[in-house]
N, C-alpha and C. Protein backbone atom coordinates (compact mmCIF):
# COMPACT_ATOMS: atom_id res chain seq x y z
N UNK A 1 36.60 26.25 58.13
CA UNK A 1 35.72 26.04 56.99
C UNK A 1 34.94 27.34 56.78
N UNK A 2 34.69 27.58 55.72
CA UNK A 2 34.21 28.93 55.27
C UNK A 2 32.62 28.69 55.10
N UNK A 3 32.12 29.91 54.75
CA UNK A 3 30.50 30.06 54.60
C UNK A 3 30.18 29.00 53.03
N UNK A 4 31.05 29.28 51.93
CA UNK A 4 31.06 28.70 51.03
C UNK A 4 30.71 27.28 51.57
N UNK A 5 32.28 26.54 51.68
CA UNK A 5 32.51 25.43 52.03
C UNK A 5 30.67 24.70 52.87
N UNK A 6 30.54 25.37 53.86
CA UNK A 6 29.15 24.77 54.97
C UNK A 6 28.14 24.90 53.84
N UNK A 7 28.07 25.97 52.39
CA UNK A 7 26.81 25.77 52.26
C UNK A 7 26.82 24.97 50.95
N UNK A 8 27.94 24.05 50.45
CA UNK A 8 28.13 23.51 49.76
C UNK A 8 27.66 21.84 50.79
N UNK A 9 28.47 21.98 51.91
CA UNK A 9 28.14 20.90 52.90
C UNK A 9 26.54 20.54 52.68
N UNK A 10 25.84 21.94 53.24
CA UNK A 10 24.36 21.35 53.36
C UNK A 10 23.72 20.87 52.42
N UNK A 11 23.85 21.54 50.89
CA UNK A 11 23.65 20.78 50.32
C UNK A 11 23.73 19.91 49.67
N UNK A 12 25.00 19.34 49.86
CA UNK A 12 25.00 17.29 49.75
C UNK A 12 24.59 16.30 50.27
N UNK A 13 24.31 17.27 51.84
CA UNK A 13 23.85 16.42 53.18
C UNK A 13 22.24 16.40 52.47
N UNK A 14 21.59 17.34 51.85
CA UNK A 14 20.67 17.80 51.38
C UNK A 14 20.40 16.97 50.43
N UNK A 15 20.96 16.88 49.61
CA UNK A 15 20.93 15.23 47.79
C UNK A 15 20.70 14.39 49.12
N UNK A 16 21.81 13.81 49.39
CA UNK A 16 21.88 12.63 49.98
C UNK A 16 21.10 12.01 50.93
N UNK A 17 19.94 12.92 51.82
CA UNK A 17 18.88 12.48 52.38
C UNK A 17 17.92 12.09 51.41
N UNK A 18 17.92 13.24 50.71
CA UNK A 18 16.24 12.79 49.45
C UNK A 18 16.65 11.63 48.96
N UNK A 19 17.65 11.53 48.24
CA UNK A 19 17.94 9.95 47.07
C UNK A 19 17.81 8.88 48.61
N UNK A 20 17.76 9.27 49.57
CA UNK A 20 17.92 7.71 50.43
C UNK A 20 17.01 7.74 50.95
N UNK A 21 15.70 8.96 50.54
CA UNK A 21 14.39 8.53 51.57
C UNK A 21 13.70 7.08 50.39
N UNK A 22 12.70 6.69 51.17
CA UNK A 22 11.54 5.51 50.16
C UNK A 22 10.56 6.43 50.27
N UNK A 23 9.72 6.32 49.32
CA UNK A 23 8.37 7.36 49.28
C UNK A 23 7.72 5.63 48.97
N UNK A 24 6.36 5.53 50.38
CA UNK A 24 5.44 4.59 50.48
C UNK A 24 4.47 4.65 49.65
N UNK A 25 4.09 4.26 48.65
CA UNK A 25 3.21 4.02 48.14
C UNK A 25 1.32 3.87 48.71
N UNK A 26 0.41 4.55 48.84
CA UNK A 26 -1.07 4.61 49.73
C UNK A 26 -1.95 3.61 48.76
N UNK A 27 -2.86 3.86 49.78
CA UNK A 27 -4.05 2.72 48.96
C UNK A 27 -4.90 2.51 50.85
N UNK A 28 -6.17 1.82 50.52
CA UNK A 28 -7.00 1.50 51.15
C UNK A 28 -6.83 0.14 51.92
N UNK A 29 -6.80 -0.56 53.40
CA UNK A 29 -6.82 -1.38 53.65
C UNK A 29 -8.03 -1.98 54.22
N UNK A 30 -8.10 -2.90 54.41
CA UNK A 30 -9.53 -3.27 55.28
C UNK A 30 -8.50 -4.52 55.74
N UNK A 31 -9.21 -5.44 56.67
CA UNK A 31 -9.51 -6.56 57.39
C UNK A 31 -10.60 -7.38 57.06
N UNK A 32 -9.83 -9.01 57.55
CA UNK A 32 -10.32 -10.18 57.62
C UNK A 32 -9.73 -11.22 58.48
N UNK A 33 -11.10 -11.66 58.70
CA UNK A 33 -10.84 -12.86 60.04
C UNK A 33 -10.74 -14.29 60.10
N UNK A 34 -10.92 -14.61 58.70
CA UNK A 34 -12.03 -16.23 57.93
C UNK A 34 -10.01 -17.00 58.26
N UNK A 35 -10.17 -18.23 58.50
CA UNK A 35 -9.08 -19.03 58.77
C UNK A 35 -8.60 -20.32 57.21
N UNK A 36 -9.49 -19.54 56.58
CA UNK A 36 -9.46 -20.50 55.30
C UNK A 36 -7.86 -20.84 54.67
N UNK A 37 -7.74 -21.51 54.10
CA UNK A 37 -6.46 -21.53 53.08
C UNK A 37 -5.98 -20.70 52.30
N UNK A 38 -4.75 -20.06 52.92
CA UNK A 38 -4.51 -19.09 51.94
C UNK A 38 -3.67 -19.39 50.27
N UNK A 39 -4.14 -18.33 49.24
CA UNK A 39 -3.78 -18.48 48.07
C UNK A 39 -2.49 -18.83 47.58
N UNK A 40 -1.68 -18.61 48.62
CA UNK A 40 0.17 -18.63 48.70
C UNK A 40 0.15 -19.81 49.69
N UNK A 41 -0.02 -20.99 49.01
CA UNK A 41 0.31 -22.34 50.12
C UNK A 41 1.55 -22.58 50.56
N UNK A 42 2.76 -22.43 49.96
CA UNK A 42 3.93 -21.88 50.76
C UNK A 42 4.00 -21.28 52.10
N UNK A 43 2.78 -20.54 51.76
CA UNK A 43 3.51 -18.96 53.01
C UNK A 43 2.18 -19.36 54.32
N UNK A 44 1.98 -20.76 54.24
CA UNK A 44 0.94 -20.80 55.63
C UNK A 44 1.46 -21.23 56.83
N UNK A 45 0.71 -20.96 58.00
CA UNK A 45 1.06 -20.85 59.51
C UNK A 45 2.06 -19.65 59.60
N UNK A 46 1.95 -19.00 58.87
CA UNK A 46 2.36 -18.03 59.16
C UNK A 46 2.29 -16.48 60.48
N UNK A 47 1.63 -17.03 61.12
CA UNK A 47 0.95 -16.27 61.85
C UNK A 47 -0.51 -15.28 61.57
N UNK A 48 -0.74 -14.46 62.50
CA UNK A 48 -1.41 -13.32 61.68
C UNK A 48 -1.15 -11.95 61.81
N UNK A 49 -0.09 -11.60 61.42
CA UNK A 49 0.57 -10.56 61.16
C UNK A 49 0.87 -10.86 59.53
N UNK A 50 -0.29 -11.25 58.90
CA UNK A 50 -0.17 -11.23 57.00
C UNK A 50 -1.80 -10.63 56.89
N UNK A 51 -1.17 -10.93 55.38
CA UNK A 51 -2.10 -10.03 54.27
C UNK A 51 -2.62 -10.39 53.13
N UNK A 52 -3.36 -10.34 52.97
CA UNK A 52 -3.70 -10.92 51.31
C UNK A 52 -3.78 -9.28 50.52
N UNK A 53 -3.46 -9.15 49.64
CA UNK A 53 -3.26 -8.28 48.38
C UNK A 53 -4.15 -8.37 47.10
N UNK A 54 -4.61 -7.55 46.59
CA UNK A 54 -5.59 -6.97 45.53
C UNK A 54 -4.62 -7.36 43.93
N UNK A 55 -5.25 -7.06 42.92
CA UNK A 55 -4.61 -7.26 41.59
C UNK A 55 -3.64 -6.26 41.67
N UNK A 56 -3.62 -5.26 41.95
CA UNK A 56 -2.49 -4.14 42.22
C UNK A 56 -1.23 -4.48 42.29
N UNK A 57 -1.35 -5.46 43.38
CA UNK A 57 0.48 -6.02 43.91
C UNK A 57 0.29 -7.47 43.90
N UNK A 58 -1.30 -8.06 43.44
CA UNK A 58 -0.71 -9.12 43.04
C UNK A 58 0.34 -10.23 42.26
N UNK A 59 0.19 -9.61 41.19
CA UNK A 59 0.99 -9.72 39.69
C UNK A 59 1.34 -11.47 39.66
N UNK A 60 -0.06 -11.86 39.50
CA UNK A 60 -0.46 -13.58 39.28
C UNK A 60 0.36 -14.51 40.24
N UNK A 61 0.49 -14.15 41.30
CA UNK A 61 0.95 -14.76 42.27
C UNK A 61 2.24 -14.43 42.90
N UNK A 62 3.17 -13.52 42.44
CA UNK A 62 4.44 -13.21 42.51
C UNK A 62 4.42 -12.72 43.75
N UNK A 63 3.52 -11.91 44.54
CA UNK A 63 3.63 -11.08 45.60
C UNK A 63 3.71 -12.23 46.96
N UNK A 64 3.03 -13.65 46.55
CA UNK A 64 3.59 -14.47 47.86
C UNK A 64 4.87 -14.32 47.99
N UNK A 65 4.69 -13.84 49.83
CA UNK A 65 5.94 -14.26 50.68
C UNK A 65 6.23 -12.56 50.80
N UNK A 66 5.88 -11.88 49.89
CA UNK A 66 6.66 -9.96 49.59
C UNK A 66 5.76 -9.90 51.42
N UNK A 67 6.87 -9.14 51.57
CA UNK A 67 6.53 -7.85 52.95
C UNK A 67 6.65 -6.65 53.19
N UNK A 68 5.57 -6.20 53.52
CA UNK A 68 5.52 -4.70 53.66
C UNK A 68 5.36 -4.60 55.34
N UNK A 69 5.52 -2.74 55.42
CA UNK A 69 5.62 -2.12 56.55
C UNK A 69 3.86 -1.67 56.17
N UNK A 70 3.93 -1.56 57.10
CA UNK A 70 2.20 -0.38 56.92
C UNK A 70 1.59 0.31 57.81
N UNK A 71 1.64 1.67 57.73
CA UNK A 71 0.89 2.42 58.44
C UNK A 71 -0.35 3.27 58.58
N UNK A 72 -1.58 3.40 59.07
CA UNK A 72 -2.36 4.20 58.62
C UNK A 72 -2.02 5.42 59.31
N UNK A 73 -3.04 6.11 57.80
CA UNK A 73 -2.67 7.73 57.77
C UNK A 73 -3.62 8.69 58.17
N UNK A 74 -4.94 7.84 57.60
CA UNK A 74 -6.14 8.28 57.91
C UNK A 74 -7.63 7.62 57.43
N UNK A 75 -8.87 7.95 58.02
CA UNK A 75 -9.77 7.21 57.83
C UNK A 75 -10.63 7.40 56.49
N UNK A 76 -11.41 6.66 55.89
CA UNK A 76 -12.08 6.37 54.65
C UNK A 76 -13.80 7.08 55.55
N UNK A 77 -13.79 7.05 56.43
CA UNK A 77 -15.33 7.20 56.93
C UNK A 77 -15.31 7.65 57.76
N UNK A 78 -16.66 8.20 58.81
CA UNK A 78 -16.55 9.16 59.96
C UNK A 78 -16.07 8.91 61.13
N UNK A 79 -15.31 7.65 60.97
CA UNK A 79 -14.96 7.24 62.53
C UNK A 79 -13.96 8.21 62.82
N UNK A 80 -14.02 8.20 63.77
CA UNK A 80 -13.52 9.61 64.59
C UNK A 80 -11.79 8.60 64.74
N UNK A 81 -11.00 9.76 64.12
CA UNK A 81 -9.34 9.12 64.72
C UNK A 81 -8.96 7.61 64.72
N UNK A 82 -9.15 7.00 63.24
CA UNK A 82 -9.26 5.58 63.29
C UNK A 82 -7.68 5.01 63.45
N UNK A 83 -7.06 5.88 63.19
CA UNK A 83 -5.56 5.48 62.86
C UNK A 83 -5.06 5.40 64.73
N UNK A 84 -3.75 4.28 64.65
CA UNK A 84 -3.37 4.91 66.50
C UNK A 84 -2.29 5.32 65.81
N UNK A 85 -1.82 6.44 66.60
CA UNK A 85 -1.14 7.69 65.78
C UNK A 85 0.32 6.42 66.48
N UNK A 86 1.48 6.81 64.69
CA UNK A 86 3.23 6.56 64.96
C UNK A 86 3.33 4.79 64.76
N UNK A 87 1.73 4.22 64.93
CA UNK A 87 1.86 2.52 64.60
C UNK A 87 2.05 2.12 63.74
N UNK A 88 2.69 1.08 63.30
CA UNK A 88 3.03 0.55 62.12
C UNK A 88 2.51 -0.99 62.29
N UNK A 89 3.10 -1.98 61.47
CA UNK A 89 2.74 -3.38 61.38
C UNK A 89 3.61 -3.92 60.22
N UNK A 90 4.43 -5.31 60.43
CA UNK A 90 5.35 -5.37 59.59
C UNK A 90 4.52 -6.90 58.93
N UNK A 91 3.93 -7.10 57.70
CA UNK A 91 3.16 -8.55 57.15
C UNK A 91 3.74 -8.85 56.13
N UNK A 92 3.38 -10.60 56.21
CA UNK A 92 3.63 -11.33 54.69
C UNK A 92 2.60 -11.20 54.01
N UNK A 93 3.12 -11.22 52.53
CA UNK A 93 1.27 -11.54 51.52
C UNK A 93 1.28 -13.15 51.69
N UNK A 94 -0.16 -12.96 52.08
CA UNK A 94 -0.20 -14.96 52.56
C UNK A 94 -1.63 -15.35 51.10
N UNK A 95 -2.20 -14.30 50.83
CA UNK A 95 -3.38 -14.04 50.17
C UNK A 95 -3.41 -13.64 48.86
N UNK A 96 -4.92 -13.34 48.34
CA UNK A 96 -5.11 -13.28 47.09
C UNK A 96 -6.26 -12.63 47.46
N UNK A 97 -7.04 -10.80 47.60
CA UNK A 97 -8.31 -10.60 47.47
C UNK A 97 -8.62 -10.26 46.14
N UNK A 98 -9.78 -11.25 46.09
CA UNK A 98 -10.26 -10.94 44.88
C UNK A 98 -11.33 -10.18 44.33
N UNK A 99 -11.36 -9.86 43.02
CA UNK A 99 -11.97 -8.40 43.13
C UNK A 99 -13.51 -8.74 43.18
N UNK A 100 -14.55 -8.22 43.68
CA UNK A 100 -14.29 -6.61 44.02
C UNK A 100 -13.42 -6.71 45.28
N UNK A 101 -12.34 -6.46 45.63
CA UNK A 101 -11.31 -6.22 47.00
C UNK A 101 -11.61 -4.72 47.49
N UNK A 102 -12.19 -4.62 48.77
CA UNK A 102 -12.29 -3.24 49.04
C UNK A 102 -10.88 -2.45 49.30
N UNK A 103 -10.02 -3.09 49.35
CA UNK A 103 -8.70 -2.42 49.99
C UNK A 103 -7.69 -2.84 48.87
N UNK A 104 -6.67 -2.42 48.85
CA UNK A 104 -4.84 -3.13 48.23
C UNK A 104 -4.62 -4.02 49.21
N UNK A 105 -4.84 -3.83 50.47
CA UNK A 105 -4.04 -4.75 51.28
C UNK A 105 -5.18 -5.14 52.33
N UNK A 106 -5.30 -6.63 52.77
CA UNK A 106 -6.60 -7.04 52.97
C UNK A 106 -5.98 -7.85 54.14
N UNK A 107 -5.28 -6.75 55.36
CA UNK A 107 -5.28 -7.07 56.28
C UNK A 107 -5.68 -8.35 57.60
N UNK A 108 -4.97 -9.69 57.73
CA UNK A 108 -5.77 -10.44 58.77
C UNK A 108 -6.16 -9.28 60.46
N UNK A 109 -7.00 -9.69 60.43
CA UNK A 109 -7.82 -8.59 61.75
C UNK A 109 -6.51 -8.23 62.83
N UNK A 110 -5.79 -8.88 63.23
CA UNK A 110 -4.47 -8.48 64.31
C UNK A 110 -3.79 -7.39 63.53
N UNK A 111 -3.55 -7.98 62.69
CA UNK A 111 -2.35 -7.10 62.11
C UNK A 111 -3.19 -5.35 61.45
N UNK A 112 -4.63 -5.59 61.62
CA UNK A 112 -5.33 -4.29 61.12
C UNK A 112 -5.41 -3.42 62.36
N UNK A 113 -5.42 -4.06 63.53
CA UNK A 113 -6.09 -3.74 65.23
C UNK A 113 -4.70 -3.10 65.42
N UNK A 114 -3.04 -3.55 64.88
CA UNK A 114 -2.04 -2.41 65.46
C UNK A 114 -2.10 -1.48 65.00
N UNK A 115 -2.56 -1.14 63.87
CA UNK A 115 -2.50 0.27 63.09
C UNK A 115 -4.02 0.94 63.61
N UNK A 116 -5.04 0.71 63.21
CA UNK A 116 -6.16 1.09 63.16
C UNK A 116 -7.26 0.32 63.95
N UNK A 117 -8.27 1.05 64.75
CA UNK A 117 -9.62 0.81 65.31
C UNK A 117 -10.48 -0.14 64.26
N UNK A 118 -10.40 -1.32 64.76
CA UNK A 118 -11.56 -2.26 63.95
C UNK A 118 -12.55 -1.70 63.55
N UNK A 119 -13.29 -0.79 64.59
CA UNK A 119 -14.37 0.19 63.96
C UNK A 119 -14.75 0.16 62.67
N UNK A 120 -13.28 1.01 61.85
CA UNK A 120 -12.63 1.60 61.24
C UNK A 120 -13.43 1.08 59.85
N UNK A 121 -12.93 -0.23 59.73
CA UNK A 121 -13.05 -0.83 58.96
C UNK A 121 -12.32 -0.88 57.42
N UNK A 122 -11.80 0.46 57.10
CA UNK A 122 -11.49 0.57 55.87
C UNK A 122 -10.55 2.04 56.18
N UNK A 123 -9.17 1.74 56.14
CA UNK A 123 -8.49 3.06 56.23
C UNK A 123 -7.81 3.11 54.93
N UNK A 124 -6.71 4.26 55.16
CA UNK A 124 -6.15 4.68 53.95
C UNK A 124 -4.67 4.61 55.01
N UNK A 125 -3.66 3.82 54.31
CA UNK A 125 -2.38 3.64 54.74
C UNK A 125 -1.44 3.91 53.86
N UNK A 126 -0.42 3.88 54.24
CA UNK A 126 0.56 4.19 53.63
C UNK A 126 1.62 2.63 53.75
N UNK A 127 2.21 1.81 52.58
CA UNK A 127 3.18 1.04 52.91
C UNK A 127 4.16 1.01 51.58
N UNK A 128 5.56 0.21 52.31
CA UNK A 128 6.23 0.34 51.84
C UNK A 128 6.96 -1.42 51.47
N UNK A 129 7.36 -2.23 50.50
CA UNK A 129 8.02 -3.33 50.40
C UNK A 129 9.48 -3.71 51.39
N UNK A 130 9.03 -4.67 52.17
CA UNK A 130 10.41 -4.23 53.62
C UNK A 130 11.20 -5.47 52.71
């Protein structure tokens, strides 16, 4: 194979990574602990590895049951290193926050504690629709 040929190679290998990456969509999360009824009565006992969701990804109820990946990236406030670095968290939308919603994604407290320091209270993540 020639110099041509390899640098024609790399870049297809080159297309073909970008068109197959997902670019995650960011936004603000916070946490909650309250055991109330969630807005998606379908999607209960679900554990707590869910989420309730903002008007953003609500879209009048459609987002019950949707799952995302989510990772934080970094903190909203001075807490020192709120994120635990490479963690992720995989949730259902079980919820509905309503506005004012401090976050897009309104984390039950477990599923906020794998990504980020409760501290924290309010990070900036990155997720993606799994």
């Amino acid at each position: 194979m020639g110099i041509h040929e390899i640098r024609i190679l790399m870049v297809v290998s080159m297309v073909l990574c970008l068109t197959s990456a997902v670019h995650a969509a960011q936004g603000n999360a916070v946490f909650y602990n309250s055991k109330k009824a969630p807005a998606c009565s379908q999607e209960q006992n679900k554990g707590t590895m869910v989420t309730g969701v903002s008007d953003e990804l609500w879209g009048n109820g459609a987002a019950c049951g949707r799952r995302y990946r989510v990772q934080c990236i970094r903190g909203t406030n001075k807490a020192p290193h709120p994120c635990h670095d490479g963690a992720f968290v995989e949730v259902t939308v079980v919820d509905y926050c309503r506005s004012p919603c401090n976050g897009v994604l309104n984390l039950y407290q477990d599923a906020f504690a794998q990504i980020a320091n409760i501290d924290a209270g309010n990070v900036i993540v990155e997720y993606n629709q799994i």
